[in-house]
PDB file of N, CA and C in Angstrom:
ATOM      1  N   UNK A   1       0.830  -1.193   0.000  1.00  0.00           N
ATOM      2  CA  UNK A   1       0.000   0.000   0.000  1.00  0.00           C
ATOM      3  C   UNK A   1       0.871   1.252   0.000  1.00  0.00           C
ATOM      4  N   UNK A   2       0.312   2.331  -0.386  1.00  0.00           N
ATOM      5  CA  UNK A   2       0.398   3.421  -0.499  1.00  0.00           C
ATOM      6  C   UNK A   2       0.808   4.496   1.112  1.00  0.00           C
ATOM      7  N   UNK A   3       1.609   4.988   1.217  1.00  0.00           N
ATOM      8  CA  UNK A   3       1.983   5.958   2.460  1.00  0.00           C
ATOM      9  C   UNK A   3       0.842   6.782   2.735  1.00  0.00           C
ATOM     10  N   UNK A   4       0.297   7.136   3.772  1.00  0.00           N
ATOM     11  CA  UNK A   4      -0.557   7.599   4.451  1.00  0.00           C
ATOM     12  C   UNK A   4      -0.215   9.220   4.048  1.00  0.00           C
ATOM     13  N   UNK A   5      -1.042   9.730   3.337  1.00  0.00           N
ATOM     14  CA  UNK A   5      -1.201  11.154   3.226  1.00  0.00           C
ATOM     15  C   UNK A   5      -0.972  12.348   4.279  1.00  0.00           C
ATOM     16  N   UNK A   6      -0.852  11.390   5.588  1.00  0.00           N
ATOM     17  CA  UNK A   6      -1.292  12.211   6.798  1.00  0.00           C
ATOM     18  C   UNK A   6      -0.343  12.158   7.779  1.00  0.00           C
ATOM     19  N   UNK A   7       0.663  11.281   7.127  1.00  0.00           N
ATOM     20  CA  UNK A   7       2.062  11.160   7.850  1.00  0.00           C
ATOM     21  C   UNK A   7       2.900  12.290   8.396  1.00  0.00           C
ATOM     22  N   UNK A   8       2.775  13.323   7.131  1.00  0.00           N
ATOM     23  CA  UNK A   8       3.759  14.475   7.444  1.00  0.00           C
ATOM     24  C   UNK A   8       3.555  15.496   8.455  1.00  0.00           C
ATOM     25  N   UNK A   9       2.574  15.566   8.405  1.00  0.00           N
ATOM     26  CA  UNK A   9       1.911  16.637   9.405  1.00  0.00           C
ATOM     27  C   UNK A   9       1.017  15.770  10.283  1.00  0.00           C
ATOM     28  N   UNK A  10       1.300  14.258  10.903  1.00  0.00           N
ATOM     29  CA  UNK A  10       0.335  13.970  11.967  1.00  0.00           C
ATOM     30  C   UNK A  10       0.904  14.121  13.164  1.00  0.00           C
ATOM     31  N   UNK A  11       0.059  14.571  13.922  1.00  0.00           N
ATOM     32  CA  UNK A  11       0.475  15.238  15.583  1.00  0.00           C
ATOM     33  C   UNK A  11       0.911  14.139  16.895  1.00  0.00           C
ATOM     34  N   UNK A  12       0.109  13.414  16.286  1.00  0.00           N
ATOM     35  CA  UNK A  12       0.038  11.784  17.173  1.00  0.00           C
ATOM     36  C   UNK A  12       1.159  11.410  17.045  1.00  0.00           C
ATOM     37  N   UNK A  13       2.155  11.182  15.697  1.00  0.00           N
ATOM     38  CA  UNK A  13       3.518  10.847  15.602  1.00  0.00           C
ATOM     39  C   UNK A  13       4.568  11.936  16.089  1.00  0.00           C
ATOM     40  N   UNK A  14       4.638  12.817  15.540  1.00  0.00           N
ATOM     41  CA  UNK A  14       5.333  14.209  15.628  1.00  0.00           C
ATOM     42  C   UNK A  14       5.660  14.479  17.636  1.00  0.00           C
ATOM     43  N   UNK A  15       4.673  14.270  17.993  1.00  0.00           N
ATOM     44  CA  UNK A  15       4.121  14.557  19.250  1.00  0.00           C
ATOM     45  C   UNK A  15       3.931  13.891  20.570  1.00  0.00           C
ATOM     46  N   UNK A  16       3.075  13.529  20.104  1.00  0.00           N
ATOM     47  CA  UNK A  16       2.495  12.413  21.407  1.00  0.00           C
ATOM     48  C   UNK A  16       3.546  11.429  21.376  1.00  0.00           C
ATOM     49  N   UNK A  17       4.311  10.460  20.623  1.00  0.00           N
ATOM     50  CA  UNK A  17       5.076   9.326  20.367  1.00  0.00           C
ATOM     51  C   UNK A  17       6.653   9.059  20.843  1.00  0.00           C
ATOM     52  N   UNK A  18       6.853  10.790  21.025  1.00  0.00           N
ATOM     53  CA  UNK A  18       8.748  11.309  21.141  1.00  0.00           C
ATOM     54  C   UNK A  18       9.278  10.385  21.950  1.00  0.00           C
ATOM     55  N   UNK A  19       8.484  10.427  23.069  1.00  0.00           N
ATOM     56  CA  UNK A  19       9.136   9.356  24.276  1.00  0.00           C
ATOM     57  C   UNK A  19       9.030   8.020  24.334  1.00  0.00           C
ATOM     58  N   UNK A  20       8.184   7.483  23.023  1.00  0.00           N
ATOM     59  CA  UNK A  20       8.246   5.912  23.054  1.00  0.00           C
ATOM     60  C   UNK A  20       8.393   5.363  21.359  1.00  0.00           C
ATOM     61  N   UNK A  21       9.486   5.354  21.248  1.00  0.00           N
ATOM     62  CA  UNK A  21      10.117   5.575  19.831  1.00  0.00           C
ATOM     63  C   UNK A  21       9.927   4.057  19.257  1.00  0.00           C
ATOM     64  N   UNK A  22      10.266   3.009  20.073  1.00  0.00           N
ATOM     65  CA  UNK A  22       9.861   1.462  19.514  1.00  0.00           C
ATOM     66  C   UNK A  22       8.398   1.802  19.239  1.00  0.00           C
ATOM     67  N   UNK A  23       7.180   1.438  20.419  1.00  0.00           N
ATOM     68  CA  UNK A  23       5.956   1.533  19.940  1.00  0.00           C
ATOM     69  C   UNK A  23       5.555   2.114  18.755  1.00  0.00           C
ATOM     70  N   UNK A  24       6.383   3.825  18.319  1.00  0.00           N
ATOM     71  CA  UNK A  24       6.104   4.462  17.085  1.00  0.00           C
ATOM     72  C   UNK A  24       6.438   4.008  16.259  1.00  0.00           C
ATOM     73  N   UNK A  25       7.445   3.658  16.026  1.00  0.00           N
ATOM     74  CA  UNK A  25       8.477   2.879  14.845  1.00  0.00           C
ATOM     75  C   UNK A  25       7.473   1.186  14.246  1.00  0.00           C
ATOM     76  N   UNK A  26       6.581   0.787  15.509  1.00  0.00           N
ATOM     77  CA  UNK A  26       6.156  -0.309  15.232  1.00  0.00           C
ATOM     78  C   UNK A  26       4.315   0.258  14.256  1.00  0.00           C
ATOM     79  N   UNK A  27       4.109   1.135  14.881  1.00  0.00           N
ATOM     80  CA  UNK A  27       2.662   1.860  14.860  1.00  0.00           C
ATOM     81  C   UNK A  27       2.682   2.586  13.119  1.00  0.00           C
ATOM     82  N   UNK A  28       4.053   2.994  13.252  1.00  0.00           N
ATOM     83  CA  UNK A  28       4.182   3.747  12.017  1.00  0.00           C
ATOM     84  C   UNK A  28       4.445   2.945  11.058  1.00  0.00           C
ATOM     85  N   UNK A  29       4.676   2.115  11.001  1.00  0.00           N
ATOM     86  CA  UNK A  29       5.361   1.260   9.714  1.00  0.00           C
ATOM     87  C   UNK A  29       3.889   0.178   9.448  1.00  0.00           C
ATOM     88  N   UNK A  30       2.838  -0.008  10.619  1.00  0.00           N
ATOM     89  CA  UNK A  30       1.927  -0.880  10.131  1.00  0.00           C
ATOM     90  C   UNK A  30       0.455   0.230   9.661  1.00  0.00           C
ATOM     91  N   UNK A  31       0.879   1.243  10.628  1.00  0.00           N
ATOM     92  CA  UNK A  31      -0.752   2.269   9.858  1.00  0.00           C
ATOM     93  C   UNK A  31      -0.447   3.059   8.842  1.00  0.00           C
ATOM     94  N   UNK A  32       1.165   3.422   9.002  1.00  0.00           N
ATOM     95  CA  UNK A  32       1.207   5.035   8.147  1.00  0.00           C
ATOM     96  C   UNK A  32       2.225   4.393   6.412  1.00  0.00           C
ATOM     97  N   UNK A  33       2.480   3.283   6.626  1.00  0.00           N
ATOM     98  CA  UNK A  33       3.447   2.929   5.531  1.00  0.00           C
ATOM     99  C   UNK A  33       2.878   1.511   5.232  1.00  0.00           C
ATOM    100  N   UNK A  34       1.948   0.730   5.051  1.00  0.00           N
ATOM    101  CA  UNK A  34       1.070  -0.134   5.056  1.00  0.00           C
ATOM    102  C   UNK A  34      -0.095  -0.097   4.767  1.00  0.00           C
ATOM    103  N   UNK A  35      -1.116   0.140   6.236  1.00  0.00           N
ATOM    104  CA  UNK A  35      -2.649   0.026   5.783  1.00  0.00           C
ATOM    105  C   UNK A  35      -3.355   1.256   6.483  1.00  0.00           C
ATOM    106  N   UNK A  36      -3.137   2.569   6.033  1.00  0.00           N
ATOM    107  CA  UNK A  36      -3.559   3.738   6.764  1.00  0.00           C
ATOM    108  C   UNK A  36      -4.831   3.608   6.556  1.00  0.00           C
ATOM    109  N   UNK A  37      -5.424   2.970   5.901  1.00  0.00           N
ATOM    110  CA  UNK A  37      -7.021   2.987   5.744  1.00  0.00           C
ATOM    111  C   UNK A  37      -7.426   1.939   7.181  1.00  0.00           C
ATOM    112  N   UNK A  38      -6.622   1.074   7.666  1.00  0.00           N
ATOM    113  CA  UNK A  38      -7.084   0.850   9.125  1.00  0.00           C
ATOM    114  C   UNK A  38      -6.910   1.637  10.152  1.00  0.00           C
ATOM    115  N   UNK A  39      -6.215   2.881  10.196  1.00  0.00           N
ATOM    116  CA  UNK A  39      -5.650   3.781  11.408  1.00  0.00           C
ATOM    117  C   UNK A  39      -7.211   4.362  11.622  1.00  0.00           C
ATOM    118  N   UNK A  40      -7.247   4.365  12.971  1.00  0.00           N
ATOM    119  CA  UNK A  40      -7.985   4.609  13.560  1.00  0.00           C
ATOM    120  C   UNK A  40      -8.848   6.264  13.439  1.00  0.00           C
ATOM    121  N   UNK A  41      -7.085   6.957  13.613  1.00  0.00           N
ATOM    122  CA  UNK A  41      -6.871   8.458  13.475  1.00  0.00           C
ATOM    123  C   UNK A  41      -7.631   8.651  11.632  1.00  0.00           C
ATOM    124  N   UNK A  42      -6.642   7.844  10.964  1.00  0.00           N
ATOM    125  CA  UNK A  42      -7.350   8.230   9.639  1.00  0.00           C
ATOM    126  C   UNK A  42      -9.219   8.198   8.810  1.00  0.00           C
ATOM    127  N   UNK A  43      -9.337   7.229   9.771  1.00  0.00           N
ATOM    128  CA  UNK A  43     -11.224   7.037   9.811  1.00  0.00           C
ATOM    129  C   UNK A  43     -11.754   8.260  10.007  1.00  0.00           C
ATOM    130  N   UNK A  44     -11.183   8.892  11.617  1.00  0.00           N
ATOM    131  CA  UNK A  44     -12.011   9.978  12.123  1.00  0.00           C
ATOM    132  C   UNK A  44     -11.637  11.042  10.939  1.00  0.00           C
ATOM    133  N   UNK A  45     -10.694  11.281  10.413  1.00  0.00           N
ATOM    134  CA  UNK A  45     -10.212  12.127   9.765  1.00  0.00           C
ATOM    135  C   UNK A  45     -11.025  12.198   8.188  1.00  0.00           C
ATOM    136  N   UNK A  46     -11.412  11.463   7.592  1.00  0.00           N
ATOM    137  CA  UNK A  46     -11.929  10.873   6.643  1.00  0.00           C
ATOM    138  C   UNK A  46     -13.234  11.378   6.920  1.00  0.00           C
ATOM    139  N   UNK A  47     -14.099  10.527   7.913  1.00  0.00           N
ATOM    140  CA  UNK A  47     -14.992  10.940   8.305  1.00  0.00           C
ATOM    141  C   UNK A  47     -15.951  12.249   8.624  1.00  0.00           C
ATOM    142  N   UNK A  48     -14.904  13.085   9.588  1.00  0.00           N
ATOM    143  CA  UNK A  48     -15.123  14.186   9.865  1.00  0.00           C
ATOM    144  C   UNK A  48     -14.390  15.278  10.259  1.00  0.00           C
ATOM    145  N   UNK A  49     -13.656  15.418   9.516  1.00  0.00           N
ATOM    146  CA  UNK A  49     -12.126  15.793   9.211  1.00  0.00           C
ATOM    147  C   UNK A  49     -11.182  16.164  10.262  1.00  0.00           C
ATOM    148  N   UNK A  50     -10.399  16.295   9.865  1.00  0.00           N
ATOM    149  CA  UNK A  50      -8.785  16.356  10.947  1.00  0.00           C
ATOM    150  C   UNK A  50      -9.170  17.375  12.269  1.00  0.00           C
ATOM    151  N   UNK A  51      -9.679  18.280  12.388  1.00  0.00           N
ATOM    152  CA  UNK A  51     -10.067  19.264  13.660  1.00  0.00           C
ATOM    153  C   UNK A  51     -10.700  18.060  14.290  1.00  0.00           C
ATOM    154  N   UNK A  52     -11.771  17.211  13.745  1.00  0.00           N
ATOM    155  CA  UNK A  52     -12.097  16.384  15.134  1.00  0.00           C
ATOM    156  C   UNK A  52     -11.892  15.090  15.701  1.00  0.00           C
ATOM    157  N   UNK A  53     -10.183  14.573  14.789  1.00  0.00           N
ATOM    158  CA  UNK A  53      -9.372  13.544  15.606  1.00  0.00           C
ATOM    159  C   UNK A  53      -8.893  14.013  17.371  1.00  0.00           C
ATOM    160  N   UNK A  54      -9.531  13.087  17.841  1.00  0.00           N
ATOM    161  CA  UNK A  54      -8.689  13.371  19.045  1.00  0.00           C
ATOM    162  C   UNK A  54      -7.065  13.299  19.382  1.00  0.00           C
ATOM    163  N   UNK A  55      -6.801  14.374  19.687  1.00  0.00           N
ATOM    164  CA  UNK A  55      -5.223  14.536  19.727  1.00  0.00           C
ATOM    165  C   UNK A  55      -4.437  13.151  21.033  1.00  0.00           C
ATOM    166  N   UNK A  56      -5.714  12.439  21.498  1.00  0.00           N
ATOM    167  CA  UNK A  56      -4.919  11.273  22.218  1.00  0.00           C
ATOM    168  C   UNK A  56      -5.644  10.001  21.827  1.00  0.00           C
ATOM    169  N   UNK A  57      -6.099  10.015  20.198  1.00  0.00           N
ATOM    170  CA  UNK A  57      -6.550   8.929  19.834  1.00  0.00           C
ATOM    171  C   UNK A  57      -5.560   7.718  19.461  1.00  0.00           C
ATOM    172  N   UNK A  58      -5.149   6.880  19.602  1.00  0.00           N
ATOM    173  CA  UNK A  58      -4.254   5.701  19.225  1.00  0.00           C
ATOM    174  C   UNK A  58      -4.523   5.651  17.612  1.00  0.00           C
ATOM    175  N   UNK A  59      -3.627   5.641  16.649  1.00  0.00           N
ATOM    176  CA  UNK A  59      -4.462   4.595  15.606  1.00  0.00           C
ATOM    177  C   UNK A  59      -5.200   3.400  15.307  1.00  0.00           C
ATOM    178  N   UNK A  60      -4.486   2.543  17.174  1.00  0.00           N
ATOM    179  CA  UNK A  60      -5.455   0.939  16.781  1.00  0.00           C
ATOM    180  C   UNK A  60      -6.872   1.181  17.745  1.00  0.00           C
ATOM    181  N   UNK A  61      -7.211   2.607  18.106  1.00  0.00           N
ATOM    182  CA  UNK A  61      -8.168   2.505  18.805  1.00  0.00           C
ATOM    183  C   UNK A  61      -9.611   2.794  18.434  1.00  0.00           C
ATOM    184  N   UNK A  62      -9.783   1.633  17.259  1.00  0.00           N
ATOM    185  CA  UNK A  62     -10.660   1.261  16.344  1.00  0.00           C
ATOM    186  C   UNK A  62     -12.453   1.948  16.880  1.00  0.00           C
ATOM    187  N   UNK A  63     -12.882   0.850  18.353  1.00  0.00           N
ATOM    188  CA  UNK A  63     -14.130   1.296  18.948  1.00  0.00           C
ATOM    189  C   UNK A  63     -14.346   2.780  19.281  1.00  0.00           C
ATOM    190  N   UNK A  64     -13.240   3.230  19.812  1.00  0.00           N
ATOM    191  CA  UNK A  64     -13.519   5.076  19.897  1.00  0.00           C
ATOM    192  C   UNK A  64     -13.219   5.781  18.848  1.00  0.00           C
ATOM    193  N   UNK A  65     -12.595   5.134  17.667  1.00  0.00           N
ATOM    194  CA  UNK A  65     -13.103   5.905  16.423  1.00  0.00           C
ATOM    195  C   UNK A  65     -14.469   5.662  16.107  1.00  0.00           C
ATOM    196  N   UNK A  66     -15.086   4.466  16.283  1.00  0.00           N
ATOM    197  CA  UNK A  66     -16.506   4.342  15.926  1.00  0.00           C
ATOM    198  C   UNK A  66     -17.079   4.914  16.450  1.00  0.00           C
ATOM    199  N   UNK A  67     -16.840   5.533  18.194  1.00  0.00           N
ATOM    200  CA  UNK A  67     -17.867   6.327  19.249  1.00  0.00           C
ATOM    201  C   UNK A  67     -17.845   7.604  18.534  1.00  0.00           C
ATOM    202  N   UNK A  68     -16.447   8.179  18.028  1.00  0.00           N
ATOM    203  CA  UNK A  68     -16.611   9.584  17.421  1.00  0.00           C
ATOM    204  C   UNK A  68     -17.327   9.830  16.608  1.00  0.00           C
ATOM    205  N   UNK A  69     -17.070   8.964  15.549  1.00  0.00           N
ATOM    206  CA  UNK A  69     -17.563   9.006  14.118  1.00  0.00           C
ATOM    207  C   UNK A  69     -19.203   9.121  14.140  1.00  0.00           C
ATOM    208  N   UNK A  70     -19.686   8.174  15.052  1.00  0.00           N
ATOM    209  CA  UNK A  70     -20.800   8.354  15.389  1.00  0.00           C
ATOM    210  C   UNK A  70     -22.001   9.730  15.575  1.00  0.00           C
ATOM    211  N   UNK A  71     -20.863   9.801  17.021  1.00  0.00           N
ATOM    212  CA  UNK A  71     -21.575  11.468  17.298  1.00  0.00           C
ATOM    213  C   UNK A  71     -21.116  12.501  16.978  1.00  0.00           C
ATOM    214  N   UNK A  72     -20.109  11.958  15.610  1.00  0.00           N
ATOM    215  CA  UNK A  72     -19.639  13.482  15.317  1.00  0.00           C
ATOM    216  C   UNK A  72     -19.139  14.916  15.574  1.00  0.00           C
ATOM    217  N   UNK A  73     -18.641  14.319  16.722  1.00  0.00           N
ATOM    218  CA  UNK A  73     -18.124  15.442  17.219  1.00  0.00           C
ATOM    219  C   UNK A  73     -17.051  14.919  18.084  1.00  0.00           C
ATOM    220  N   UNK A  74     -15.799  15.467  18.356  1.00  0.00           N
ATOM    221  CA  UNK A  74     -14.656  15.183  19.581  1.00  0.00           C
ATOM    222  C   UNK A  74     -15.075  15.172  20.751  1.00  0.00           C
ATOM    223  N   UNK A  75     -14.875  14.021  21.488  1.00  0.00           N
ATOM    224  CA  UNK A  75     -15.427  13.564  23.074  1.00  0.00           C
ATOM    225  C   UNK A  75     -14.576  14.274  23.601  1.00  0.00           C
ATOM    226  N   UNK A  76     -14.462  14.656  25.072  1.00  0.00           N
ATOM    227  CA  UNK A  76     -13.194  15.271  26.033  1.00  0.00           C
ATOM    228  C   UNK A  76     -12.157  14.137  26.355  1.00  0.00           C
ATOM    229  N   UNK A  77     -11.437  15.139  26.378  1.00  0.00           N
ATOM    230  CA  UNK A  77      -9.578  15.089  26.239  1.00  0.00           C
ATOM    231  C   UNK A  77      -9.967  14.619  27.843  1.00  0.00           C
ATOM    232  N   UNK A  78      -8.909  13.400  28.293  1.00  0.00           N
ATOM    233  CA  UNK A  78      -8.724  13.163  29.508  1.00  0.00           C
ATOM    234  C   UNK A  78      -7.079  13.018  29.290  1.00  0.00           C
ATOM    235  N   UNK A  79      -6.360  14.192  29.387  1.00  0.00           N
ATOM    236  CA  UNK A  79      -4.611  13.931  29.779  1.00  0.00           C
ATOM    237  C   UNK A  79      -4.321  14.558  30.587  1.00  0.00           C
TER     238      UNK A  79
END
């Protein structure tokens, strides 16, 4: 597959990931250089565009992309 469009500018990698560089390295190579159409982040994004990915969404965190997508709108941030 095709590289994830959303690689360059995603916040989740860039960001959230700095301090756990295996997990990213493992996360990135199976959602963002593989099958970004399973990333979690990329659904919501798709869906209902990039303002309402949650900035502490996982990519494999498949069911709370479905809760978002749902109600359409970003649930609260618990960090």
């Amino acid at each position: 597959m095709a590289e994830c469009d959303c690689l360059p500018g995603c916040p989740f990698f860039h960001d959230r990931m700095q301090n756990m560089p295996a997990l990213s390295g493992i996360m990135k190579k199976r959602y963002c250089l593989d099958d970004f159409m399973s990333c979690a982040r990329h659904q919501v994004k798709e869906a209902l565009g990039k303002e309402k990915v949650p900035g502490d969404l996982f990519p494999s965190q498949h069911e709370r992309a479905r809760t978002v997508i749902a109600s359409g709108a970003t649930p609260p941030s618990f960090a």
